[in-house]
N, C-alpha and C. Protein backbone atom coordinates (compact mmCIF):
# COMPACT_ATOMS: atom_id res chain seq x y z
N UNK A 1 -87.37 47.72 70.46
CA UNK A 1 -87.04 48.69 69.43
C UNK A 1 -85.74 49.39 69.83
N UNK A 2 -84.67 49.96 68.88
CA UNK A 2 -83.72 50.66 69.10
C UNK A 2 -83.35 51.54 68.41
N UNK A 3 -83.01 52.56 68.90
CA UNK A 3 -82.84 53.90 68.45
C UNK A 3 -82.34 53.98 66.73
N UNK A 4 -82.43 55.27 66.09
CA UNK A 4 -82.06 55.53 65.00
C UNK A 4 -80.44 55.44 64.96
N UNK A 5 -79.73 55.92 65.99
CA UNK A 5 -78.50 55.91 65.92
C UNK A 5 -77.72 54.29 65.90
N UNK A 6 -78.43 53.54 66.55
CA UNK A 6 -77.82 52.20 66.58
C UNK A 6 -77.46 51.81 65.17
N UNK A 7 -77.96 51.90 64.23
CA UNK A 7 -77.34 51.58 62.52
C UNK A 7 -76.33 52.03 62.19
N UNK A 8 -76.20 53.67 62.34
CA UNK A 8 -75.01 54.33 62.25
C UNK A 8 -73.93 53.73 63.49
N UNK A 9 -74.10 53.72 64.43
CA UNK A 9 -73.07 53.22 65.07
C UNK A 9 -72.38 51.91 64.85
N UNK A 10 -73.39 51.51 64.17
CA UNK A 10 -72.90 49.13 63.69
C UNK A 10 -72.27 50.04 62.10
N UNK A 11 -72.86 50.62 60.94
CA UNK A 11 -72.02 50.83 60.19
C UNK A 11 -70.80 51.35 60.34
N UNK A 12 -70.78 52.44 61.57
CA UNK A 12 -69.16 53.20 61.65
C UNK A 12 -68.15 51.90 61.96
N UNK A 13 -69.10 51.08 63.04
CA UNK A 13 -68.02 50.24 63.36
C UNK A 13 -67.64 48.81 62.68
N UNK A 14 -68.59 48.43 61.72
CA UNK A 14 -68.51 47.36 60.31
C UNK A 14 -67.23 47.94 59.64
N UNK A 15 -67.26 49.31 59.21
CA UNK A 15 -66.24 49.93 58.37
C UNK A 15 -64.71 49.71 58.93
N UNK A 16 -64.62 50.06 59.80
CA UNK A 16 -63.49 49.79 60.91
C UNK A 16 -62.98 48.72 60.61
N UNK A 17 -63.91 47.73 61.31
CA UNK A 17 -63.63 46.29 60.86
C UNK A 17 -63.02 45.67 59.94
N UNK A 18 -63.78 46.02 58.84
CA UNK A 18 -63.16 45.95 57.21
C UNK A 18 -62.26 46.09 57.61
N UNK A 19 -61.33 46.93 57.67
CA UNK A 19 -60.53 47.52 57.38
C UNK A 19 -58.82 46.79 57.59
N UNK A 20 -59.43 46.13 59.09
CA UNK A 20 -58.50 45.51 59.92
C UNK A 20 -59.34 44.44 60.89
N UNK A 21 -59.69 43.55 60.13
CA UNK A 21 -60.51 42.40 61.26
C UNK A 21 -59.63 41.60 62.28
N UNK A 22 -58.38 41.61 61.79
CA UNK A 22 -57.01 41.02 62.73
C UNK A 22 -57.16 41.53 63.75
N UNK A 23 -56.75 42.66 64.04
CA UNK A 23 -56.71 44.36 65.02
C UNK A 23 -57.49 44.87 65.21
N UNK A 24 -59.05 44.23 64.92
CA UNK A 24 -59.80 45.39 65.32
C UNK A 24 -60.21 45.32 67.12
N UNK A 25 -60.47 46.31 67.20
CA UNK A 25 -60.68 46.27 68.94
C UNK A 25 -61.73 46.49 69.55
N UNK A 26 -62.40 45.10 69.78
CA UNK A 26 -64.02 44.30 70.30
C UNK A 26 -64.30 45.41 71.30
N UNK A 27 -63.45 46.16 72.00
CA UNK A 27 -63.58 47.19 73.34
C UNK A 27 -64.99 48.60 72.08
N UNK A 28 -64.20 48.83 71.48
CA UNK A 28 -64.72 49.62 71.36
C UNK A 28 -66.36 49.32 70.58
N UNK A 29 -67.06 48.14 70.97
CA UNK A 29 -68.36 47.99 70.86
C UNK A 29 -68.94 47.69 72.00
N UNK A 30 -68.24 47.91 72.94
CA UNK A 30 -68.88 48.61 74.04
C UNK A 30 -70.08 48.56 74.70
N UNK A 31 -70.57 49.58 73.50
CA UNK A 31 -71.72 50.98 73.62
C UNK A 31 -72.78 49.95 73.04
N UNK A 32 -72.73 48.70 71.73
CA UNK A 32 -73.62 47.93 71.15
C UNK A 32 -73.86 47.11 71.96
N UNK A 33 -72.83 46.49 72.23
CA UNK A 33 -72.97 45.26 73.61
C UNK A 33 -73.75 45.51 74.36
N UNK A 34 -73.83 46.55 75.25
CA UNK A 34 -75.04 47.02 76.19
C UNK A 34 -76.37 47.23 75.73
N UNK A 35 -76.41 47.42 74.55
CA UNK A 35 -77.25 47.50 73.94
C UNK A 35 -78.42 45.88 73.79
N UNK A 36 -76.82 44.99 73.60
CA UNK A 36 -77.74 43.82 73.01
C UNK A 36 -77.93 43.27 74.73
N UNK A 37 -77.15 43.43 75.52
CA UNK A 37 -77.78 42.79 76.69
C UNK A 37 -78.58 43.54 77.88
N UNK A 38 -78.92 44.71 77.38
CA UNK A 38 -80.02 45.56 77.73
C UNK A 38 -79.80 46.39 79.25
N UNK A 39 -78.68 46.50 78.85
CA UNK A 39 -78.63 46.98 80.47
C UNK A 39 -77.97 48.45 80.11
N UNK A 40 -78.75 49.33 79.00
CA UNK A 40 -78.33 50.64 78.74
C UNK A 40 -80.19 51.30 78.63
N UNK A 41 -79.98 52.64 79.12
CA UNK A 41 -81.06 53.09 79.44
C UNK A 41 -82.04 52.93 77.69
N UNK A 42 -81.28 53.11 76.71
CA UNK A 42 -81.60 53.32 75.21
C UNK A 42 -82.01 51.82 74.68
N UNK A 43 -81.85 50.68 75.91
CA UNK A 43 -81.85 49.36 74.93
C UNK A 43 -83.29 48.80 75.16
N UNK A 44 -83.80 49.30 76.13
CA UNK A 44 -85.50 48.36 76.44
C UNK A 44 -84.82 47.41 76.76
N UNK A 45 -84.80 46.39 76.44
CA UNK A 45 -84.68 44.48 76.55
C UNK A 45 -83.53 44.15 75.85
N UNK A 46 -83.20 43.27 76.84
CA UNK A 46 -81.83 42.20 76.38
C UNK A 46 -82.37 41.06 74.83
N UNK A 47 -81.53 41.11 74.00
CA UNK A 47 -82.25 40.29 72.67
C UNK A 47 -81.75 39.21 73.37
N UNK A 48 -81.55 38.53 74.73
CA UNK A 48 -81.98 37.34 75.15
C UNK A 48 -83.42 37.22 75.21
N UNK A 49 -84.20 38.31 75.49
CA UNK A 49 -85.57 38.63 76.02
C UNK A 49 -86.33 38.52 74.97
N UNK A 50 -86.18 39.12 73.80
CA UNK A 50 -87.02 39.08 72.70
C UNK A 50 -86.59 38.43 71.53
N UNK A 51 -87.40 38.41 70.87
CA UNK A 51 -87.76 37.85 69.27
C UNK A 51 -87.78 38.50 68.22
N UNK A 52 -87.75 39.86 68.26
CA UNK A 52 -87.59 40.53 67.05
C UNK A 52 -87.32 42.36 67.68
N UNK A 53 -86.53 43.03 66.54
CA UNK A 53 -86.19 43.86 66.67
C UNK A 53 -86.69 45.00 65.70
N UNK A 54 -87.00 45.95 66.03
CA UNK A 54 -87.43 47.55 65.18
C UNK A 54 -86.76 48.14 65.17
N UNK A 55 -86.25 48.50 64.02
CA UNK A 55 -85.17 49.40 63.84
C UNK A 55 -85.49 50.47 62.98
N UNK A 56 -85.61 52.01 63.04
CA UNK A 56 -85.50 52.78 61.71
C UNK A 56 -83.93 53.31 61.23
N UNK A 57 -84.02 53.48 60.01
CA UNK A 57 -83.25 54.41 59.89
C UNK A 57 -83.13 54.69 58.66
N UNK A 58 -82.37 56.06 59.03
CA UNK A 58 -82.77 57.12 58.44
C UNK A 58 -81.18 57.62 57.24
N UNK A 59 -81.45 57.32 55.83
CA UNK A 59 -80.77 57.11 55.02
C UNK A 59 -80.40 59.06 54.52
N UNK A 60 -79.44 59.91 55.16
CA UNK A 60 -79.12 60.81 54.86
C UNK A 60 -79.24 61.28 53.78
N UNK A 61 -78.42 61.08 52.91
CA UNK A 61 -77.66 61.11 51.40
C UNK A 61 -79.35 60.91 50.58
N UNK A 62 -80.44 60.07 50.91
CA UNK A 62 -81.65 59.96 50.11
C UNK A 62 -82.36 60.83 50.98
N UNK A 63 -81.76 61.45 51.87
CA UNK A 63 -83.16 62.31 52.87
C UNK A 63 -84.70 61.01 52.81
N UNK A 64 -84.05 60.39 53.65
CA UNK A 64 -84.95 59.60 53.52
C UNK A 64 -85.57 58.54 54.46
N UNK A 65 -86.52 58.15 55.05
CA UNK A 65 -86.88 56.85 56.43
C UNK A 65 -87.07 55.88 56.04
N UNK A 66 -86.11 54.93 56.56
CA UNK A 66 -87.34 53.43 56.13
C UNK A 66 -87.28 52.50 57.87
N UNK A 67 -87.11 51.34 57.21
CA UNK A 67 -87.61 50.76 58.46
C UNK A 67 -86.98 49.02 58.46
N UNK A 68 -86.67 48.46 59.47
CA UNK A 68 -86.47 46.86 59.45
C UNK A 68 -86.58 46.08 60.85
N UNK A 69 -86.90 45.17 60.05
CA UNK A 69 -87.22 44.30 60.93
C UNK A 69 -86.39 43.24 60.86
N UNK A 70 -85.39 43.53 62.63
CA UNK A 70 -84.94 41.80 62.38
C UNK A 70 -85.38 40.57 63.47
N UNK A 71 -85.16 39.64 63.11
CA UNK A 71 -85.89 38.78 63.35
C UNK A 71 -84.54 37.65 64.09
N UNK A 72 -84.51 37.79 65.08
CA UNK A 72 -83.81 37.07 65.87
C UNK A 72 -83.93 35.33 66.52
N UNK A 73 -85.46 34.67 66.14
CA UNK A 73 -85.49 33.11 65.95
C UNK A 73 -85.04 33.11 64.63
N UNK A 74 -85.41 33.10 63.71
CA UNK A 74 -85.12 33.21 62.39
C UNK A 74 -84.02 33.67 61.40
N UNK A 75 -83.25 34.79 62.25
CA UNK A 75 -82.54 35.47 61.97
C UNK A 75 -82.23 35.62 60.20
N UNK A 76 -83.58 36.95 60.55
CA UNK A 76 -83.59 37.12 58.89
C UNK A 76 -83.64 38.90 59.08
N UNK A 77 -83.47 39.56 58.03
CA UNK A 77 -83.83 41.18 58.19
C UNK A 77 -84.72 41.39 57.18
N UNK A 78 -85.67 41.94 57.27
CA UNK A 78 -87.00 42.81 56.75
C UNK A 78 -86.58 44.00 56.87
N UNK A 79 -86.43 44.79 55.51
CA UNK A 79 -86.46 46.28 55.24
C UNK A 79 -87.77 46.77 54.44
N UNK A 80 -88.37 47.63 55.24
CA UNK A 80 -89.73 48.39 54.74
C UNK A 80 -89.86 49.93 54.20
N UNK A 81 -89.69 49.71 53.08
CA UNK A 81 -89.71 50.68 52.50
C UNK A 81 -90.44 51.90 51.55
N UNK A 82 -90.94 52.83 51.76
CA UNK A 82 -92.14 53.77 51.53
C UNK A 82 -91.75 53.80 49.98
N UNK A 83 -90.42 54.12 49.80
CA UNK A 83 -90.31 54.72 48.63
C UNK A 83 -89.49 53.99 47.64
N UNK A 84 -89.80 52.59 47.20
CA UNK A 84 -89.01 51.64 46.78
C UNK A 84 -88.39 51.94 44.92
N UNK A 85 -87.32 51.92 44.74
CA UNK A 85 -87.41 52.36 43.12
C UNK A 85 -86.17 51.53 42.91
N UNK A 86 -86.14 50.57 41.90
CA UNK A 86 -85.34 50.37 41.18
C UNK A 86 -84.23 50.66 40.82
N UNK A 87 -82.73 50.02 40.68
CA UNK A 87 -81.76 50.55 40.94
C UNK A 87 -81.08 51.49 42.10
N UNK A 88 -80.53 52.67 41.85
CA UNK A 88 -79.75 53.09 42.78
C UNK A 88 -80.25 53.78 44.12
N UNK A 89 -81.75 53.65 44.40
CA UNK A 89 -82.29 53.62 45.56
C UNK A 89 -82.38 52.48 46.27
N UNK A 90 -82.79 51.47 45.70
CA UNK A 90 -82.84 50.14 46.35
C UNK A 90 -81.42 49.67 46.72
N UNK A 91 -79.94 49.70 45.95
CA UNK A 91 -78.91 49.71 46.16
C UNK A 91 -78.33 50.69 47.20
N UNK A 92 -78.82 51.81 47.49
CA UNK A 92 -78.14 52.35 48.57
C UNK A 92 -78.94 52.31 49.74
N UNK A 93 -80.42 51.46 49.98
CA UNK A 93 -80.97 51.38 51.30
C UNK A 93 -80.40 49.65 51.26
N UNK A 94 -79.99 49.01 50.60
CA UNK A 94 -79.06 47.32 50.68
C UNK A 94 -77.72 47.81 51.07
N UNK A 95 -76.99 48.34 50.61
CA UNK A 95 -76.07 49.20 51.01
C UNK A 95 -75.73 49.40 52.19
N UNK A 96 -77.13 50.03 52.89
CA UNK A 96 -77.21 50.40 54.20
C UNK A 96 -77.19 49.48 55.61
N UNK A 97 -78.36 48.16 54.88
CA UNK A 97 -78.99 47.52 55.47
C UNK A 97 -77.38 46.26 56.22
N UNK A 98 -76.42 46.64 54.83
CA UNK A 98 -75.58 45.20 54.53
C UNK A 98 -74.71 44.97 55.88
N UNK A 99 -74.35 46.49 56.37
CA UNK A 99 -73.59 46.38 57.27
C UNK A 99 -73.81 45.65 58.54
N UNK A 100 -75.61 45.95 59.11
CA UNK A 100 -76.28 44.71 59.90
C UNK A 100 -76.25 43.76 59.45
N UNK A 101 -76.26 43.13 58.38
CA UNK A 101 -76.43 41.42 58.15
C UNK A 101 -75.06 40.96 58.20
N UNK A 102 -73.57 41.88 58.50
CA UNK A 102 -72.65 41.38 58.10
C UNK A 102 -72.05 41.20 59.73
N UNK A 103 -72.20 42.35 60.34
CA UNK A 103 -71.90 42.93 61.60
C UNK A 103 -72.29 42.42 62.51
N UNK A 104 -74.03 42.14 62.63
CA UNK A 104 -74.68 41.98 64.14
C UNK A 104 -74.16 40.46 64.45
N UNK A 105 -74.45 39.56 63.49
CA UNK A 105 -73.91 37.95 63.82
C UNK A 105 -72.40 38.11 64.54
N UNK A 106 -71.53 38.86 64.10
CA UNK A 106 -70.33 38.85 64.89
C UNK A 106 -70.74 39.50 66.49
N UNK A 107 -70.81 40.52 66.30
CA UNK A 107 -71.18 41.35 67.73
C UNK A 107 -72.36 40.22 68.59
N UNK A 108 -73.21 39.12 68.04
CA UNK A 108 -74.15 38.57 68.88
C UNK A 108 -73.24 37.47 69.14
N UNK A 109 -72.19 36.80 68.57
CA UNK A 109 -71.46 36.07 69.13
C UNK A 109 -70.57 36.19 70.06
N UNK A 110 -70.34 37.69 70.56
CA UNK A 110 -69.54 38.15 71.32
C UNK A 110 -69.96 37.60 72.91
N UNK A 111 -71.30 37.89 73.29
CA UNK A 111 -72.16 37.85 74.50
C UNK A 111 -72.54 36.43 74.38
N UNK A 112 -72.83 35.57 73.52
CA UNK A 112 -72.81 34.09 72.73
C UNK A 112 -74.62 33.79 73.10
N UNK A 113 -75.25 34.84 72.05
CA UNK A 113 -76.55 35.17 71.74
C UNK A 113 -76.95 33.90 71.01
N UNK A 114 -76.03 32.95 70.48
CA UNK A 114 -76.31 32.40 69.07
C UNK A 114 -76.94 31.20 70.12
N UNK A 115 -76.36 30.71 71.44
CA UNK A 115 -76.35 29.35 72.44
C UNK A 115 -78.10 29.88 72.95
N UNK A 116 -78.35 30.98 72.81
CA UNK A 116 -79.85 31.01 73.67
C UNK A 116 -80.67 31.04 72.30
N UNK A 117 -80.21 31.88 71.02
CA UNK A 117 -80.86 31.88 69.63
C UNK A 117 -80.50 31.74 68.25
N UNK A 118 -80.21 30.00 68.60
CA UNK A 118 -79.94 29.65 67.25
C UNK A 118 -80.05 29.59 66.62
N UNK A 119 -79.21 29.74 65.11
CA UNK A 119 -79.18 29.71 64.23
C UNK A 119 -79.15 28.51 62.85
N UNK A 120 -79.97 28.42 61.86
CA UNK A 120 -79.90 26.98 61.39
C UNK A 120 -79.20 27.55 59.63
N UNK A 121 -78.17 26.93 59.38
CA UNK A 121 -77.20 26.07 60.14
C UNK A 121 -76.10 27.00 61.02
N UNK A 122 -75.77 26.54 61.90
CA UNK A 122 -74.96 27.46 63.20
C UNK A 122 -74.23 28.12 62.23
N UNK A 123 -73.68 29.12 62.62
CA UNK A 123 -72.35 29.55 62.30
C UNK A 123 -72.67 31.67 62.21
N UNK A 124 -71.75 31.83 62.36
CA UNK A 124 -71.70 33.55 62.13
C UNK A 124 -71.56 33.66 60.69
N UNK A 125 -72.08 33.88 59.88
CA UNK A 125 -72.03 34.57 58.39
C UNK A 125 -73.64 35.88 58.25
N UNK A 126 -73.43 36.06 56.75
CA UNK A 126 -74.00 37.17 56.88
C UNK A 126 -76.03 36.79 57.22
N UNK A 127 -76.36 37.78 57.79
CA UNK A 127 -78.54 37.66 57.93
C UNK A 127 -78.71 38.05 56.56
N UNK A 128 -79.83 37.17 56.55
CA UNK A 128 -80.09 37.23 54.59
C UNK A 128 -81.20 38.40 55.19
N UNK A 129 -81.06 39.01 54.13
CA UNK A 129 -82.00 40.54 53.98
C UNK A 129 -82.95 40.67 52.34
N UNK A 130 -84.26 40.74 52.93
CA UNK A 130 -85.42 41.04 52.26
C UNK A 130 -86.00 42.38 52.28
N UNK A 131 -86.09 42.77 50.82
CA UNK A 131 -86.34 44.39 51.16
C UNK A 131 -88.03 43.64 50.25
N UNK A 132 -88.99 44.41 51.06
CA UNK A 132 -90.54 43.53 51.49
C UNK A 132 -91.40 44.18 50.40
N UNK A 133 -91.54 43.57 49.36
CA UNK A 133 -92.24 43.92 48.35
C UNK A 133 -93.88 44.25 48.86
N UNK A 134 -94.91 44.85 48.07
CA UNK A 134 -96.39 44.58 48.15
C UNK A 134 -96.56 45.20 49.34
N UNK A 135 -95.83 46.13 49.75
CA UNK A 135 -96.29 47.14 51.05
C UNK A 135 -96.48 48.52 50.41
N UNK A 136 -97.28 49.13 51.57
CA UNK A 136 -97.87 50.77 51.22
C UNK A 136 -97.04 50.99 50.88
N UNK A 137 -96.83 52.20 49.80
CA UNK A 137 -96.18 53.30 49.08
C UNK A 137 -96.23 55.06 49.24
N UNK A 138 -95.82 55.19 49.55
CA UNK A 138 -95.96 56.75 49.63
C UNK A 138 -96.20 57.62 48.50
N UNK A 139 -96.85 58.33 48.02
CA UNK A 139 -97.15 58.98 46.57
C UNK A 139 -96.42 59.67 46.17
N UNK A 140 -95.48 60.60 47.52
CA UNK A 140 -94.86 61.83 47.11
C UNK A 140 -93.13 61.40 47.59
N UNK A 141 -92.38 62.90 47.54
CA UNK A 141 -91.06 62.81 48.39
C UNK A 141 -91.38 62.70 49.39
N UNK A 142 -92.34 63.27 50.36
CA UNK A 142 -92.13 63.49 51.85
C UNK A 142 -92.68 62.82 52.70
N UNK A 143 -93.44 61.98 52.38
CA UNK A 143 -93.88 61.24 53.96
C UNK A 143 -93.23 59.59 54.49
N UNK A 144 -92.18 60.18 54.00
CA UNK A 144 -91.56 58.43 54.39
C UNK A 144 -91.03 58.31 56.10
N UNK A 145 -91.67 59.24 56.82
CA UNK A 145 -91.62 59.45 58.44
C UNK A 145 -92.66 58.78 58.84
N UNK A 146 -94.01 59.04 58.27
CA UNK A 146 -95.02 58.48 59.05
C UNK A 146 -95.33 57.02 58.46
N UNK A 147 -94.75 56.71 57.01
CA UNK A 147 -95.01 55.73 56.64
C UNK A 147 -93.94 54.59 57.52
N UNK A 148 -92.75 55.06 58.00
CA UNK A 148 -92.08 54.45 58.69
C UNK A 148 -92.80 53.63 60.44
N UNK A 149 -93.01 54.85 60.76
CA UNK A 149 -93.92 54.83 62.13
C UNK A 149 -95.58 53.75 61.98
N UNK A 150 -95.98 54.04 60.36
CA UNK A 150 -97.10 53.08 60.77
C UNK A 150 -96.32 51.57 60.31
N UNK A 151 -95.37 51.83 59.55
CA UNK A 151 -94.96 49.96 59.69
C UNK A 151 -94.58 49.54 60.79
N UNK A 152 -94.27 50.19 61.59
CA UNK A 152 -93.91 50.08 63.63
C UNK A 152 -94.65 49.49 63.89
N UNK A 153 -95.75 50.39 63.57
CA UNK A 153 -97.53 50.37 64.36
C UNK A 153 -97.87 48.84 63.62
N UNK A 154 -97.62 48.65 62.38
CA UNK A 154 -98.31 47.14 62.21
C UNK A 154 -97.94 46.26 62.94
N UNK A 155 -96.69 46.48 62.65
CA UNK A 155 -95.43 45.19 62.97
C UNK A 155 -95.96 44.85 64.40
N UNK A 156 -95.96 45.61 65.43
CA UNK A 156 -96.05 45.88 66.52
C UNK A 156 -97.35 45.12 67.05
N UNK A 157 -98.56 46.01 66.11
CA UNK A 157 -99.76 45.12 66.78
C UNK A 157 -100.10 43.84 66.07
N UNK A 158 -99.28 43.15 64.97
CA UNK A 158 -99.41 42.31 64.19
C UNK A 158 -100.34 42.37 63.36
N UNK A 159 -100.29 43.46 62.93
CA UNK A 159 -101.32 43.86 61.76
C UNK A 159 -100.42 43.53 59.79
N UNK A 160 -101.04 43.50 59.30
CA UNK A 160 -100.54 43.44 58.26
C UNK A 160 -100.31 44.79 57.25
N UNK A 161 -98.83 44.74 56.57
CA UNK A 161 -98.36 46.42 56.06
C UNK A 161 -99.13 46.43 54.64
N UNK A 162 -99.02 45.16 53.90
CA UNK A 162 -99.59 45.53 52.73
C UNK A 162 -100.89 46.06 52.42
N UNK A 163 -101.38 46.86 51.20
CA UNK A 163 -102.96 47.10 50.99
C UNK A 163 -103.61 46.54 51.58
C-alpha cells in the first residue's frame, strides 16, 4: 500500500511532463523511484515484490475518498468508489485516476519493472482503468473514509466489495 500523497505527487509530476516531455527531468522523480523500488521508509515493498497495489486518494475539490487498485501482473487500475454519480463526478475521479494510467508505465520503465512484470502486449502506453461498478454505496455525503478503508479491508483479505 502507498501513501495518500503518492497520487498527488505522480499528478504534479504527469503535469510537468505534459508540458515538456523533451526536457523533462527524470531526476526529479526521485522521491517515486524509491518508492517503486522500496527502499523509502513510506514504500513497504519494492513492486518487484508484489502484485498489486492500494492506493487512496483523496479528491479535494469533491471533498471526497475513494480508492484503487492497481494491479501490476495484469496491469490494470480498479477505482472504488463510495459515491459514484454520473457525469461530472465520475469525470473528475477519471480525471484523477488518468494521470496514473498515463504516468506510472513511464516511471516503471525507468527501474525496467516491465523485464520482471510484463506487460501483454509490451510496450509503455496508458493502464486501462475501471471505475468498479456493483460495489457498496454510501447513503450520505460523509462516509466515503470508512467506505474507503473497508475496500482496503476486502481487497486485502480477499473478500468480496460488492453486496
Amino acid at each position: 500500500m502507498v501513501d495518500m500523497f503518492f497520487i498527488a505527487k505522480v499528478g504534479a509530476l504527469w503535469r510537468v511532463y505534459q508540458k515538456s516531455p523533451d526536457t523533462f527531468d527524470w531526476g526529479s522523480c526521485d522521491s517515486i523511484l524509491k518508492i517503486i523500488l522500496g527502499v523509502c521508509v513510506r514504500s513497504g515493498s519494492s513492486w518487484f515484490e508484489v502484485n498489486t497495489l492500494l492506493i487512496p486518494i483523496h479528491l479535494a475539490d469533491l471533498k471526497h475518498w475513494a480508492f484503487i487498485k492497481l494491479d501490476l501482473t495484469n496491469w490494470t487500475i480498479e477505482v472504488y468508489d463510495s459515491l459514484q454519480h454520473e457525469g461530472p463526478h465520475n469525470f473528475k475521479v477519471r480525471e484523477r485516476v488518468e494521470c496514473m494510467s498515463k504516468f506510472i508505465p513511464l516511471l516503471a520503465d525507468r527501474p525496467s519493472l516491465f523485464k520482471f512484470k510484463p506487460r501483454e502486449p509490451p510496450g509503455i502506453y496508458p493502464i486501462p482503468v475501471t471505475i468498479m461498478k456493483d460495489i457498496s454505496q454510501q447513503a450520505n455525503g460523509g462516509d466515503c473514509g470508512i467506505f474507503t478503508i473497508k475496500y482496503a479491508e476486502c481487497l486485502i483479505e480477499g473478500r468480496d466489495v460488492c453486496y
